[in-house]
PDB file of N, CA and C in Angstrom:
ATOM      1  N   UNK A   1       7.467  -0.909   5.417  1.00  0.00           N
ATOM      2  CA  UNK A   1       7.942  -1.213   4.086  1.00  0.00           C
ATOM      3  C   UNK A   1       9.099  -0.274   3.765  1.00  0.00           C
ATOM      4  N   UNK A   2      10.380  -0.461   3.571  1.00  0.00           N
ATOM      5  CA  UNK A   2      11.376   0.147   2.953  1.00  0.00           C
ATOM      6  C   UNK A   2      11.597  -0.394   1.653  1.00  0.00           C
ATOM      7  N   UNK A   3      12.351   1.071   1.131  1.00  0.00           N
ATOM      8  CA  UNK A   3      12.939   0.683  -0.363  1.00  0.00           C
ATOM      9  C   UNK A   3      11.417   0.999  -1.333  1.00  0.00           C
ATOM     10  N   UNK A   4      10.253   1.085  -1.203  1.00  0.00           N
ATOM     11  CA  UNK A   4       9.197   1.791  -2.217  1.00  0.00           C
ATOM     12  C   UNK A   4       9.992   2.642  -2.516  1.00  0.00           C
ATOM     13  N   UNK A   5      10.421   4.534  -1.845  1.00  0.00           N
ATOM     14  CA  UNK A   5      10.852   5.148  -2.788  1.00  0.00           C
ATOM     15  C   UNK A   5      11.533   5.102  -4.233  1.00  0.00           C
ATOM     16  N   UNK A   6      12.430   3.820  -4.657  1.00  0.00           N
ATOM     17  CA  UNK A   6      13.129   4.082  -5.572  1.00  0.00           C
ATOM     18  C   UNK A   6      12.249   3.060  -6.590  1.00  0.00           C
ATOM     19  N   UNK A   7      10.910   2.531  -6.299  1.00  0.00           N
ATOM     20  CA  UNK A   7      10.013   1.798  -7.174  1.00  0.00           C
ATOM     21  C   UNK A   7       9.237   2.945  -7.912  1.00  0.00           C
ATOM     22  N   UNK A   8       9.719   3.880  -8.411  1.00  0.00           N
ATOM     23  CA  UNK A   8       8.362   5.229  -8.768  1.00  0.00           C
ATOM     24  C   UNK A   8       7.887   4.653  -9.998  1.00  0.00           C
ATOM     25  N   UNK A   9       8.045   3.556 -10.714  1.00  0.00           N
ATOM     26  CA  UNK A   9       6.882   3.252 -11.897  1.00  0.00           C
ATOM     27  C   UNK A   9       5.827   1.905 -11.429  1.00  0.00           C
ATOM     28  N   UNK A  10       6.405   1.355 -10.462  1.00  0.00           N
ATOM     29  CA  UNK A  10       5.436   0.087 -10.012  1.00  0.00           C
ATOM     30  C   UNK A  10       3.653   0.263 -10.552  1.00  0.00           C
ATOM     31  N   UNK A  11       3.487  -0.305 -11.009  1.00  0.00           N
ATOM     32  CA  UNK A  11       1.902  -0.736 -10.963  1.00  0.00           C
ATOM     33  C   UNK A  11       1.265  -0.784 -10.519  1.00  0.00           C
ATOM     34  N   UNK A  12       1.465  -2.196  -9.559  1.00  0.00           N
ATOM     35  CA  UNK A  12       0.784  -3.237  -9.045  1.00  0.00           C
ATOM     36  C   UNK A  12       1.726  -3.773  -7.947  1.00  0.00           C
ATOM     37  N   UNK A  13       0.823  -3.675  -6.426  1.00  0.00           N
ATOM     38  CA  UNK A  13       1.739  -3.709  -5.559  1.00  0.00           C
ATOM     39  C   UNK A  13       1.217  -4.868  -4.671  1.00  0.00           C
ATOM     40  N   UNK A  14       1.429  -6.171  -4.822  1.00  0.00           N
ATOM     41  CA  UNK A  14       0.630  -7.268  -3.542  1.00  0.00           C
ATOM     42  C   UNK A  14       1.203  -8.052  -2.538  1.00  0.00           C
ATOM     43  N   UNK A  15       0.961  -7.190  -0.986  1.00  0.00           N
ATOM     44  CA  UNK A  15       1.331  -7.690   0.010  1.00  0.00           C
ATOM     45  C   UNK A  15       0.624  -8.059   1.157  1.00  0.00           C
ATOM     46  N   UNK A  16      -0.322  -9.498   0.285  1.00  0.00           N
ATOM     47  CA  UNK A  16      -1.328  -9.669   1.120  1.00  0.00           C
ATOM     48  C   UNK A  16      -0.524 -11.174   2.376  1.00  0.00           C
ATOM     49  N   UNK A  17      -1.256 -11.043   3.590  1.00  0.00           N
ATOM     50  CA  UNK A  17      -1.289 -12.485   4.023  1.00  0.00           C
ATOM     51  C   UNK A  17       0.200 -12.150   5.088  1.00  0.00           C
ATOM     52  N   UNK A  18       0.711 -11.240   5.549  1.00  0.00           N
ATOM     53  CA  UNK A  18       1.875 -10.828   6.137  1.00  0.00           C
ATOM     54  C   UNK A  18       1.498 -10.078   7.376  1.00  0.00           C
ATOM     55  N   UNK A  19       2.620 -10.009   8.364  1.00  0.00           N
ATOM     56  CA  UNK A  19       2.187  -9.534   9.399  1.00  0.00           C
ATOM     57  C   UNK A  19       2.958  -7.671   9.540  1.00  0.00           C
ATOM     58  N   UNK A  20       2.007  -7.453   8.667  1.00  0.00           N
ATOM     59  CA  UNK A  20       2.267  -5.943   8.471  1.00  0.00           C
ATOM     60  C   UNK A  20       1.697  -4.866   9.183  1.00  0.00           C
ATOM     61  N   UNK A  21       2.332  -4.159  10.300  1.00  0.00           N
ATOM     62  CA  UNK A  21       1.293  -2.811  10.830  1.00  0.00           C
ATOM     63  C   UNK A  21       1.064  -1.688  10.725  1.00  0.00           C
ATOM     64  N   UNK A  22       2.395  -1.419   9.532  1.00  0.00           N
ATOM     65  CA  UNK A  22       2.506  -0.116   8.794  1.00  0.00           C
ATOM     66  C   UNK A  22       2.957   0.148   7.784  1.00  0.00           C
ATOM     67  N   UNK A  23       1.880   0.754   6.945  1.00  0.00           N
ATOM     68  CA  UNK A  23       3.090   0.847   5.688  1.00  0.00           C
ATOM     69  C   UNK A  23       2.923   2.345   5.388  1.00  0.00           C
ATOM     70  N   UNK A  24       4.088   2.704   4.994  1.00  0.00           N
ATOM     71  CA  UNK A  24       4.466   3.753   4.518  1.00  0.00           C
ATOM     72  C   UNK A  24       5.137   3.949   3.368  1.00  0.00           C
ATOM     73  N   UNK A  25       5.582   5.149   2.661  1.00  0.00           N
ATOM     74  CA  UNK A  25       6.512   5.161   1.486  1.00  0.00           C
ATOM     75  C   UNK A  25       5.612   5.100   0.396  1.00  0.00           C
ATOM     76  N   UNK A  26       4.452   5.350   0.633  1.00  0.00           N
ATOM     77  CA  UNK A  26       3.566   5.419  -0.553  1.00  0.00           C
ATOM     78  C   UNK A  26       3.690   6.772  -1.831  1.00  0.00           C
ATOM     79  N   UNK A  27       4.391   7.229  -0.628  1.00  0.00           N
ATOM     80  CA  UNK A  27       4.207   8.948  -1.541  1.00  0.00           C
ATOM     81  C   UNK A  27       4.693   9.072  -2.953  1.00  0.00           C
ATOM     82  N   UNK A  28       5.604   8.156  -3.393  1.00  0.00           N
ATOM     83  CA  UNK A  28       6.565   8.409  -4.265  1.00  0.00           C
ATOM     84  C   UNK A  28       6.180   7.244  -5.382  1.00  0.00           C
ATOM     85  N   UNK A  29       4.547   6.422  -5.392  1.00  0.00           N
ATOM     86  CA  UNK A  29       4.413   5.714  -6.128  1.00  0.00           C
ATOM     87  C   UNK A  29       3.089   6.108  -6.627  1.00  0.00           C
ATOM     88  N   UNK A  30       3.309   7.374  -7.131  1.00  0.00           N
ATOM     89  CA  UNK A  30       2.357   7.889  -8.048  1.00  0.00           C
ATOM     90  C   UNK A  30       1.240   7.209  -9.183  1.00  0.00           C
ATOM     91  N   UNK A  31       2.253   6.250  -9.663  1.00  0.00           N
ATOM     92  CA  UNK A  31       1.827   5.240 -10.918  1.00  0.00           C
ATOM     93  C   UNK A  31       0.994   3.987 -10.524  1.00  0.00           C
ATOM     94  N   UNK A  32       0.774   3.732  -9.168  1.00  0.00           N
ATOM     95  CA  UNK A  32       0.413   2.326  -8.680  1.00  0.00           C
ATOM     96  C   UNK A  32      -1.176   2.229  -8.650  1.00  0.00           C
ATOM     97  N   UNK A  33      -1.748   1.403  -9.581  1.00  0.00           N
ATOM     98  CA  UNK A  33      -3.363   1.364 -10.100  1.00  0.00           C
ATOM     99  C   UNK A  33      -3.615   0.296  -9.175  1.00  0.00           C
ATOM    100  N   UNK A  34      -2.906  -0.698  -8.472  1.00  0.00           N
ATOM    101  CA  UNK A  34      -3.715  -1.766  -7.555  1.00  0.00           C
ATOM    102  C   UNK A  34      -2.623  -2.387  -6.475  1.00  0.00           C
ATOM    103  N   UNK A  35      -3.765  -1.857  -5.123  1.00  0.00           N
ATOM    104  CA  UNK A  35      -2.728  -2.294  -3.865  1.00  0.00           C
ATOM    105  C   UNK A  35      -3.652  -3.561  -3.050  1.00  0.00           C
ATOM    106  N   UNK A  36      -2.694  -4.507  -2.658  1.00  0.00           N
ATOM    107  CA  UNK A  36      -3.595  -5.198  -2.240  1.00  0.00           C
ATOM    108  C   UNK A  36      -2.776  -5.686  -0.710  1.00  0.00           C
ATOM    109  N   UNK A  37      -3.680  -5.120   0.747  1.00  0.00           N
ATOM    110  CA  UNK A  37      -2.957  -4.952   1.657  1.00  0.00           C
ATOM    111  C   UNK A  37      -3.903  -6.345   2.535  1.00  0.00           C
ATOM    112  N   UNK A  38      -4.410  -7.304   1.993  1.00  0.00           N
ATOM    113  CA  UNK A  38      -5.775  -7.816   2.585  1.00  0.00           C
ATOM    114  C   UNK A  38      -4.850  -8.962   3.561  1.00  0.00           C
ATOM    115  N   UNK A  39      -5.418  -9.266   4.627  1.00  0.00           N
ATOM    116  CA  UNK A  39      -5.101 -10.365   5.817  1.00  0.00           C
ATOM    117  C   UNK A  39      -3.608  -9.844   5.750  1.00  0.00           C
ATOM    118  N   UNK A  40      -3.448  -8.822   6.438  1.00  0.00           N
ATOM    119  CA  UNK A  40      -2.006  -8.038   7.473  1.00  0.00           C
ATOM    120  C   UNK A  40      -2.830  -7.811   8.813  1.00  0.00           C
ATOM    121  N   UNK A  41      -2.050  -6.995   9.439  1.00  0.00           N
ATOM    122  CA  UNK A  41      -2.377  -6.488  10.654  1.00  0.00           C
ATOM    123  C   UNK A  41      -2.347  -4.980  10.708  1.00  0.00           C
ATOM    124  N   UNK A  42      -2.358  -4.669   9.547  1.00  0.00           N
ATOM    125  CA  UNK A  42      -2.390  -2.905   9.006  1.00  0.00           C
ATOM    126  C   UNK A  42      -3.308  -1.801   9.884  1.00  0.00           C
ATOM    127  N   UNK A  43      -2.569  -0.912  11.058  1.00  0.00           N
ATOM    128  CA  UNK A  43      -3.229   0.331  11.776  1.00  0.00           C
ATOM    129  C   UNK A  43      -2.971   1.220  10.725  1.00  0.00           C
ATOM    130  N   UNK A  44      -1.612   1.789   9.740  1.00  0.00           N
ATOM    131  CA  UNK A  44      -1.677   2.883   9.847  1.00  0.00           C
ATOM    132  C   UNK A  44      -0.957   2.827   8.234  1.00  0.00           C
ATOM    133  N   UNK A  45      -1.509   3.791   7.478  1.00  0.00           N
ATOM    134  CA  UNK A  45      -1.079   3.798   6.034  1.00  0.00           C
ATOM    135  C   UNK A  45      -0.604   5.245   5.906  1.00  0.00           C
ATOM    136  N   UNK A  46       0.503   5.372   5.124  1.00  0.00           N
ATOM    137  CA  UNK A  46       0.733   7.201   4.995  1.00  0.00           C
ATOM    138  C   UNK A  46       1.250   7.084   3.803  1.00  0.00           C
ATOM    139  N   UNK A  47       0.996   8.621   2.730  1.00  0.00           N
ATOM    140  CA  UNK A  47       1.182   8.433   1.438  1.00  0.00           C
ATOM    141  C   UNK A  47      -0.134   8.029   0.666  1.00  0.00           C
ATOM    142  N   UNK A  48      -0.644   7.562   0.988  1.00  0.00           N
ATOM    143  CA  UNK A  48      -2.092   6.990   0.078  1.00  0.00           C
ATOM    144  C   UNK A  48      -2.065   7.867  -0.716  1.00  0.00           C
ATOM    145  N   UNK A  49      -2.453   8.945  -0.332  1.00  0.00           N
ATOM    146  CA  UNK A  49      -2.950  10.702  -0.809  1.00  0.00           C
ATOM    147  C   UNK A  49      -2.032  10.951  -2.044  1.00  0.00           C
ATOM    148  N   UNK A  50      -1.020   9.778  -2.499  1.00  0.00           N
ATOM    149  CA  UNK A  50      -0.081  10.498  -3.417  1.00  0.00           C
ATOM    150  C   UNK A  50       0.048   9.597  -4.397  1.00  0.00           C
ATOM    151  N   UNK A  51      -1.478   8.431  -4.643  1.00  0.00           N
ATOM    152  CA  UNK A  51      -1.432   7.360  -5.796  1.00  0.00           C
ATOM    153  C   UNK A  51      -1.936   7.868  -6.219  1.00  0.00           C
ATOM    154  N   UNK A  52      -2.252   8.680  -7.185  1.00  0.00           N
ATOM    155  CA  UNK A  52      -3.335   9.432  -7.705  1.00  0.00           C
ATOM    156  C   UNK A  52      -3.716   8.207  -9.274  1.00  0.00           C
ATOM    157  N   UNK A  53      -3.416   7.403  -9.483  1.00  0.00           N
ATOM    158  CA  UNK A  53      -3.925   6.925 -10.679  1.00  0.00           C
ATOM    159  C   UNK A  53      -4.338   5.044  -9.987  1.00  0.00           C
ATOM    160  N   UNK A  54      -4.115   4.984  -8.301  1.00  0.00           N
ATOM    161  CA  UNK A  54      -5.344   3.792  -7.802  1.00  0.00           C
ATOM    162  C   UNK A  54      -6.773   3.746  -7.789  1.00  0.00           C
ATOM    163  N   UNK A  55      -6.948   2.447  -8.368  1.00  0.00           N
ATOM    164  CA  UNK A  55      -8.386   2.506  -8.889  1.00  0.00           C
ATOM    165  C   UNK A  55      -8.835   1.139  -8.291  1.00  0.00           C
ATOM    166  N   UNK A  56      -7.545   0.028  -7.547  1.00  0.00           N
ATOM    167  CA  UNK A  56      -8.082  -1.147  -7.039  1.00  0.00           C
ATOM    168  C   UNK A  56      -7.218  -0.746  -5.652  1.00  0.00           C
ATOM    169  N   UNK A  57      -8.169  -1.355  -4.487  1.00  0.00           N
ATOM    170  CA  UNK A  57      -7.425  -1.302  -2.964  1.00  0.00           C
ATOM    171  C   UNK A  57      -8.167  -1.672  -2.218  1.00  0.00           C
ATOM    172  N   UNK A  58      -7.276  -3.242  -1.748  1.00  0.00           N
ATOM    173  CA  UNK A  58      -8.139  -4.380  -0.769  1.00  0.00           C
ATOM    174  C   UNK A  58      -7.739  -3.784   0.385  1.00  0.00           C
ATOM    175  N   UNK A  59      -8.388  -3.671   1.427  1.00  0.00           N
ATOM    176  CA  UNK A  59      -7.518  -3.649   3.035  1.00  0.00           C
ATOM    177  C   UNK A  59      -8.592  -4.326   3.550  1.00  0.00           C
ATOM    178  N   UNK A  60      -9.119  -5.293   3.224  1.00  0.00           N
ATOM    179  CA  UNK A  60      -9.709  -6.649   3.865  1.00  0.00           C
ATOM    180  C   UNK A  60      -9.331  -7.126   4.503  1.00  0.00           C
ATOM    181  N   UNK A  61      -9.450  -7.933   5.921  1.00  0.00           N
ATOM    182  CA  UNK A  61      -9.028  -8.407   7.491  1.00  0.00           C
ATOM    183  C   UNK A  61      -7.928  -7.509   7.860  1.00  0.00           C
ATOM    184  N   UNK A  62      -8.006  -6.309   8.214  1.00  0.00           N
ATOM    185  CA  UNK A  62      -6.893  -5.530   8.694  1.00  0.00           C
ATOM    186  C   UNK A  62      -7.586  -4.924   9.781  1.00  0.00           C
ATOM    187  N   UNK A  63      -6.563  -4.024  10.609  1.00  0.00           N
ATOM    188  CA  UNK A  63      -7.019  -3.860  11.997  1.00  0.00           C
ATOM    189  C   UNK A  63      -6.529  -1.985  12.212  1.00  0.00           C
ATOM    190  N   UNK A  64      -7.246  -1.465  10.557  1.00  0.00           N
ATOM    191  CA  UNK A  64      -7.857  -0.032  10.822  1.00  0.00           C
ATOM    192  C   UNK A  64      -9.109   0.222  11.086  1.00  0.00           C
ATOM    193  N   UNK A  65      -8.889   1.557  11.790  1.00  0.00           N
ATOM    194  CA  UNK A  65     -10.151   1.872  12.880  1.00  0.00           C
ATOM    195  C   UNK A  65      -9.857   3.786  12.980  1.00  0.00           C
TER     196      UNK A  65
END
């Protein structure tokens, strides 16, 4: 995922149903209360650690382990 950094008030972020295996750039979306990553192909997430106000987060049919 490019281009999150310059989203720093986003909400609500839904990128379900895509053939996604990494996302990154989370760090800088402090404000984001619901991610929804469900049916990607998602190994590897970085940044999580820096939503501090998510309270919804699908990673349903994804392929972490």
């Amino acid at each position: 995922m490019k281009g999150l950094e310059e989203c720093t008030e986003m909400r609500t972020l839904f990128i379900q149903e895509n053939i996604i295996e990494t996302i990154e750039g989370l760090d800088t979306l402090t404000q984001l209360r619901t991610l929804n990553l469900s049916d990607n192909m998602v190994k590897t997430i970085t940044g999580l650690k820096y939503c501090i106000e998510l309270d919804t987060l699908n990673l349903k049919r994804n392929r972490l382990g």
